[in-house]
N, C-alpha and C. Protein backbone atom coordinates (compact mmCIF):
# COMPACT_ATOMS: atom_id res chain seq x y z
N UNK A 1 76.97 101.57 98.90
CA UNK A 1 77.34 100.29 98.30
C UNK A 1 76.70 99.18 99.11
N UNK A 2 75.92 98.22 98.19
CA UNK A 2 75.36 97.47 99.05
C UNK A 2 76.60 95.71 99.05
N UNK A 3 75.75 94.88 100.16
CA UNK A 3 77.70 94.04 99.62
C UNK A 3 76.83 92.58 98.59
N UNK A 4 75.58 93.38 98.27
CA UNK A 4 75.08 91.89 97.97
C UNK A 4 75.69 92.33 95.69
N UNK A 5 76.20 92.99 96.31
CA UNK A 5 76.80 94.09 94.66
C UNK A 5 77.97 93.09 94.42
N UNK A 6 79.05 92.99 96.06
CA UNK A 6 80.25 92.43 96.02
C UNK A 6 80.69 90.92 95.07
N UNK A 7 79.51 89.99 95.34
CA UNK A 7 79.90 88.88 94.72
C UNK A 7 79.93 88.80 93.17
N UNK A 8 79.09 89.78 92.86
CA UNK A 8 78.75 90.03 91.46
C UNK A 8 80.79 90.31 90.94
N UNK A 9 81.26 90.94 91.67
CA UNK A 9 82.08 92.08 90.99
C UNK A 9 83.59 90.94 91.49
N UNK A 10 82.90 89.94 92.75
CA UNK A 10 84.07 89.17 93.14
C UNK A 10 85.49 90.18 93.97
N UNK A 11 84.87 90.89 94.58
CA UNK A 11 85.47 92.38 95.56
C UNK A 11 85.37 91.34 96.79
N UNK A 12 86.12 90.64 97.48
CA UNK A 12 86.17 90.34 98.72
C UNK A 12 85.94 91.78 99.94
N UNK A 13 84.83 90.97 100.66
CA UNK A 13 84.47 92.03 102.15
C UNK A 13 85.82 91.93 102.84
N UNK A 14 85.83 93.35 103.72
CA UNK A 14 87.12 93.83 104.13
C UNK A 14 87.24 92.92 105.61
N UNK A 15 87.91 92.07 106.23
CA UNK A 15 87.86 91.48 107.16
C UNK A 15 88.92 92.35 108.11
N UNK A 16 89.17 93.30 108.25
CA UNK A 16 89.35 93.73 109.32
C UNK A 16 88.90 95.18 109.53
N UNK A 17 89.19 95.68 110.87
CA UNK A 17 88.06 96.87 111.53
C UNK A 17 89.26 97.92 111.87
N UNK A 18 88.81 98.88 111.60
CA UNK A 18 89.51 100.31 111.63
C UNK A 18 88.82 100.71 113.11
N UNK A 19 90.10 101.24 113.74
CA UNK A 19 89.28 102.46 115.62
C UNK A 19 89.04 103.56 114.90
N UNK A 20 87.75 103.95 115.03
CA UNK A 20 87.25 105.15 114.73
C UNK A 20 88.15 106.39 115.45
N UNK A 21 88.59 106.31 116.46
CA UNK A 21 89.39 107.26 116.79
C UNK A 21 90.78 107.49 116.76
N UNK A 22 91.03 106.65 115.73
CA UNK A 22 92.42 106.13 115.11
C UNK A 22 92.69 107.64 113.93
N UNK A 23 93.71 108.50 113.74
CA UNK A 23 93.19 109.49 112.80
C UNK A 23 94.40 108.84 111.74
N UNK A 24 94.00 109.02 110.43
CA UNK A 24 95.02 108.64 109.31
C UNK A 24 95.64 109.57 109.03
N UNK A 25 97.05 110.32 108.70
CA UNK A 25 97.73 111.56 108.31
C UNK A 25 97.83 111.06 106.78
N UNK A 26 97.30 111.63 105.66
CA UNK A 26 97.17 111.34 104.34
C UNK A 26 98.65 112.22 103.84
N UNK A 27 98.75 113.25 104.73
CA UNK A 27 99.77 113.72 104.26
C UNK A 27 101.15 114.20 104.39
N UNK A 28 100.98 112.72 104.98
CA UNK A 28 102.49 112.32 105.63
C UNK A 28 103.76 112.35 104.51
N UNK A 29 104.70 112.20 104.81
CA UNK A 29 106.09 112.47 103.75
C UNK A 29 106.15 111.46 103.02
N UNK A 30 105.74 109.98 104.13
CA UNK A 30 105.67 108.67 103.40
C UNK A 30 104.80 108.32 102.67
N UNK A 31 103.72 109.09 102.76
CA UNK A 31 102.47 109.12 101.77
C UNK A 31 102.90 109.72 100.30
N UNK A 32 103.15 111.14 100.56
CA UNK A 32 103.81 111.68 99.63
C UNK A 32 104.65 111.14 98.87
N UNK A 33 105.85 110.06 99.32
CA UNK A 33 106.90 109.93 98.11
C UNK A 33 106.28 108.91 97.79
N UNK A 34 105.64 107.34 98.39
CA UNK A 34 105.10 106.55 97.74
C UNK A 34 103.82 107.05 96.17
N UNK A 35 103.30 107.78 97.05
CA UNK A 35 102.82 108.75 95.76
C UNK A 35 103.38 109.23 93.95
N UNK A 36 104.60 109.83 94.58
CA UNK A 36 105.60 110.08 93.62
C UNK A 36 105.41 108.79 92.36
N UNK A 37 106.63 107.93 93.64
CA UNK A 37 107.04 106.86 93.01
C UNK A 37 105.96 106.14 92.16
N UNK A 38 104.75 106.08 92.70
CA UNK A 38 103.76 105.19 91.76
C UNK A 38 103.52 105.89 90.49
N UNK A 39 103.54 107.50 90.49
CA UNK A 39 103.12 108.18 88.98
C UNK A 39 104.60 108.00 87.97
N UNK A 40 105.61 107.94 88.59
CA UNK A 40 106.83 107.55 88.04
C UNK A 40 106.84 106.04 87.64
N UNK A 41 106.77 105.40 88.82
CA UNK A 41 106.14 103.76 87.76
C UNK A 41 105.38 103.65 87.13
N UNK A 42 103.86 104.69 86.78
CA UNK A 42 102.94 104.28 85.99
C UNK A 42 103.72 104.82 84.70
N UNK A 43 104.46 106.02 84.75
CA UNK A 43 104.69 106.74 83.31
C UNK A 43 105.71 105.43 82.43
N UNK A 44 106.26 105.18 83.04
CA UNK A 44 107.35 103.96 83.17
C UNK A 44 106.45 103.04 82.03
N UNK A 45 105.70 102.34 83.11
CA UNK A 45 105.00 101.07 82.26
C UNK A 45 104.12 101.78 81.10
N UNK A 46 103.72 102.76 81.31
CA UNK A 46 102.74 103.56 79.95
C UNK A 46 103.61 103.60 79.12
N UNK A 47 104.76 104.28 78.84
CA UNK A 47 106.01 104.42 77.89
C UNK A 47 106.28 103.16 77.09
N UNK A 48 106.29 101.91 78.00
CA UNK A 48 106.93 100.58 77.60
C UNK A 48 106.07 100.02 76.78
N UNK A 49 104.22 100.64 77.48
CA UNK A 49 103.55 100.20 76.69
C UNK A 49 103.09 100.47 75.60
N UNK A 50 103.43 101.52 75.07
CA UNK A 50 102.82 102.25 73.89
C UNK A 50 104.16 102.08 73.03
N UNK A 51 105.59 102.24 72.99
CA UNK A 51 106.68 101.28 72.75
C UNK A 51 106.44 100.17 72.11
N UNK A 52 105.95 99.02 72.81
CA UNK A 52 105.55 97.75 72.40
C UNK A 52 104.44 97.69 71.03
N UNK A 53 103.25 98.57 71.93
CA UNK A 53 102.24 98.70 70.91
C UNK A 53 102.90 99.21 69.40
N UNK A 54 103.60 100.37 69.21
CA UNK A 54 104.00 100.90 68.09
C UNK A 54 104.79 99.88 67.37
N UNK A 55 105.84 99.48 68.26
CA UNK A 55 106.81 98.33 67.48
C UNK A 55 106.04 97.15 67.05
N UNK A 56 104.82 96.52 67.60
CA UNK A 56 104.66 95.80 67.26
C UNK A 56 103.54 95.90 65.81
N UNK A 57 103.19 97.63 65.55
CA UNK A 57 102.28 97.65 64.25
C UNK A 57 103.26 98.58 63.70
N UNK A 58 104.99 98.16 63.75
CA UNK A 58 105.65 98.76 62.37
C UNK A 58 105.55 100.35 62.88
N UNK A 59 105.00 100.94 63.56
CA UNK A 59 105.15 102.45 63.97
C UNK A 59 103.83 102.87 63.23
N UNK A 60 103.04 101.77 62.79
CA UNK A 60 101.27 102.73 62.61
C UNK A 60 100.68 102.94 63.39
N UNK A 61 100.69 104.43 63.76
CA UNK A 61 100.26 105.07 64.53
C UNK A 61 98.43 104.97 64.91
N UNK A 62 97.69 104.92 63.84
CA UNK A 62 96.64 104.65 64.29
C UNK A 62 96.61 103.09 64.58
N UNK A 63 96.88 101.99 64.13
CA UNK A 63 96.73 101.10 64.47
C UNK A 63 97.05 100.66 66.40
N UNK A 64 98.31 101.37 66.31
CA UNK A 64 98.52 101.58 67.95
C UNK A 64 97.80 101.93 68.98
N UNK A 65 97.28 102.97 68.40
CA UNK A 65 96.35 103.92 69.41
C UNK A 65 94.85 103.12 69.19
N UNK A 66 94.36 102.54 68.27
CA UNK A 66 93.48 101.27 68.24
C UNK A 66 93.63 99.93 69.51
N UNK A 67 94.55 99.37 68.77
CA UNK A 67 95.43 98.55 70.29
C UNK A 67 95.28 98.96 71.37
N UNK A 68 95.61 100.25 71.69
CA UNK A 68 95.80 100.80 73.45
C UNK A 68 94.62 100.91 73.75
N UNK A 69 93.33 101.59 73.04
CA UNK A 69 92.35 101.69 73.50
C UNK A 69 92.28 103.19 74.02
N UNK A 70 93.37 104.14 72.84
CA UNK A 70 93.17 105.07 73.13
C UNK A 70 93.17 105.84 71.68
N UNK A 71 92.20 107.85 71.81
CA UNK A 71 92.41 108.11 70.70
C UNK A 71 93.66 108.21 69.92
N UNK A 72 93.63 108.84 68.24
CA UNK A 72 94.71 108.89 67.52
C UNK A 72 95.29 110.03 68.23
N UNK A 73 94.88 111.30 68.53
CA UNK A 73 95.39 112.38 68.94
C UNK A 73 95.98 112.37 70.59
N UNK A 74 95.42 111.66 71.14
CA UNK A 74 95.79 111.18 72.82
C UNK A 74 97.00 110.22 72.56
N UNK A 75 97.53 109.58 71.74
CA UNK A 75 98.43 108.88 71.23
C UNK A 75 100.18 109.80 71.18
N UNK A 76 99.02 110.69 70.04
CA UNK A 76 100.85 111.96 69.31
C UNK A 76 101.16 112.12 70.59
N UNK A 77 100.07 113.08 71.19
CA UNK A 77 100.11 113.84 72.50
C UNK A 77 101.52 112.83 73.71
N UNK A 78 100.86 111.66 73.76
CA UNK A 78 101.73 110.56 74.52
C UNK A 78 103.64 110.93 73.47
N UNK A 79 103.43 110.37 72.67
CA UNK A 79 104.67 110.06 71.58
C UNK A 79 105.29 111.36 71.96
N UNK A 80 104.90 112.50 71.46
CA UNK A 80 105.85 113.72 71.76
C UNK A 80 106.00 114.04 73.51
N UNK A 81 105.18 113.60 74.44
CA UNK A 81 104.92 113.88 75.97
C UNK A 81 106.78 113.07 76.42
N UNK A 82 106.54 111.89 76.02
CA UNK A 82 107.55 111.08 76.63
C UNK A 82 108.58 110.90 75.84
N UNK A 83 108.82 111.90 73.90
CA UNK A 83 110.05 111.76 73.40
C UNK A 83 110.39 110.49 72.54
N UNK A 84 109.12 109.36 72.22
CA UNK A 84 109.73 108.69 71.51
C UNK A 84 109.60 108.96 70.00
N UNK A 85 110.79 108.38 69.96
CA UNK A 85 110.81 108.17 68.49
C UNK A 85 111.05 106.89 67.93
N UNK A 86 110.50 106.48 66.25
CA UNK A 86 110.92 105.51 65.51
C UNK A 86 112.22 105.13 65.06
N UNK A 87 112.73 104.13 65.57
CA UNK A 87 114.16 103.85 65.01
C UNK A 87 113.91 104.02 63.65
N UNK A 88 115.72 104.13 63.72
CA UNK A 88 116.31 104.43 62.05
C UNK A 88 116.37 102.96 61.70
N UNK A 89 116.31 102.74 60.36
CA UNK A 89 116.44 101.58 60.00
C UNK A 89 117.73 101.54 58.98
């Protein structure tokens, strides 16, 4: 990576310096549950978001999966993955 790339992309250079003989444990416990927790918050906000998306096109399914920016079949897959369903009216 060169950094004359950086301004293009607006990536601020890293202003501080790592000891090379500093060792990182990646797989520490605290690594691990923060880990967890973030795939549990992402499923979280994915759920809310595809939720929103559906409610807001009436439960048309392709129109949704248009919106998200994802396919029709990567969509069901989601809908039955996480259990939702269309309210009763």
């Amino acid at each position: 990576l060169h950094y004359r790339h950086l301004a293009k992309y607006r990536i601020p250079k890293c202003r501080f310096q790592v000891n090379p003989s500093q060792k990182v444990e990646w797989h520490t416990k605290d690594f691990l549950e923060s880990t967890l927790n973030l795939r549990k918050r992402f499923e979280e906000v994915e759920v809310q978001t595809i939720a929103k998306a559906l409610s807001l096109h009436s439960w048309n399914r392709t129109r949704a999966a248009k919106t998200l920016g994802i396919s029709y079949p990567s969509l069901l897959k989601k809908i039955k993955t996480y259990g939702l369903r269309q309210p009763q009216v």
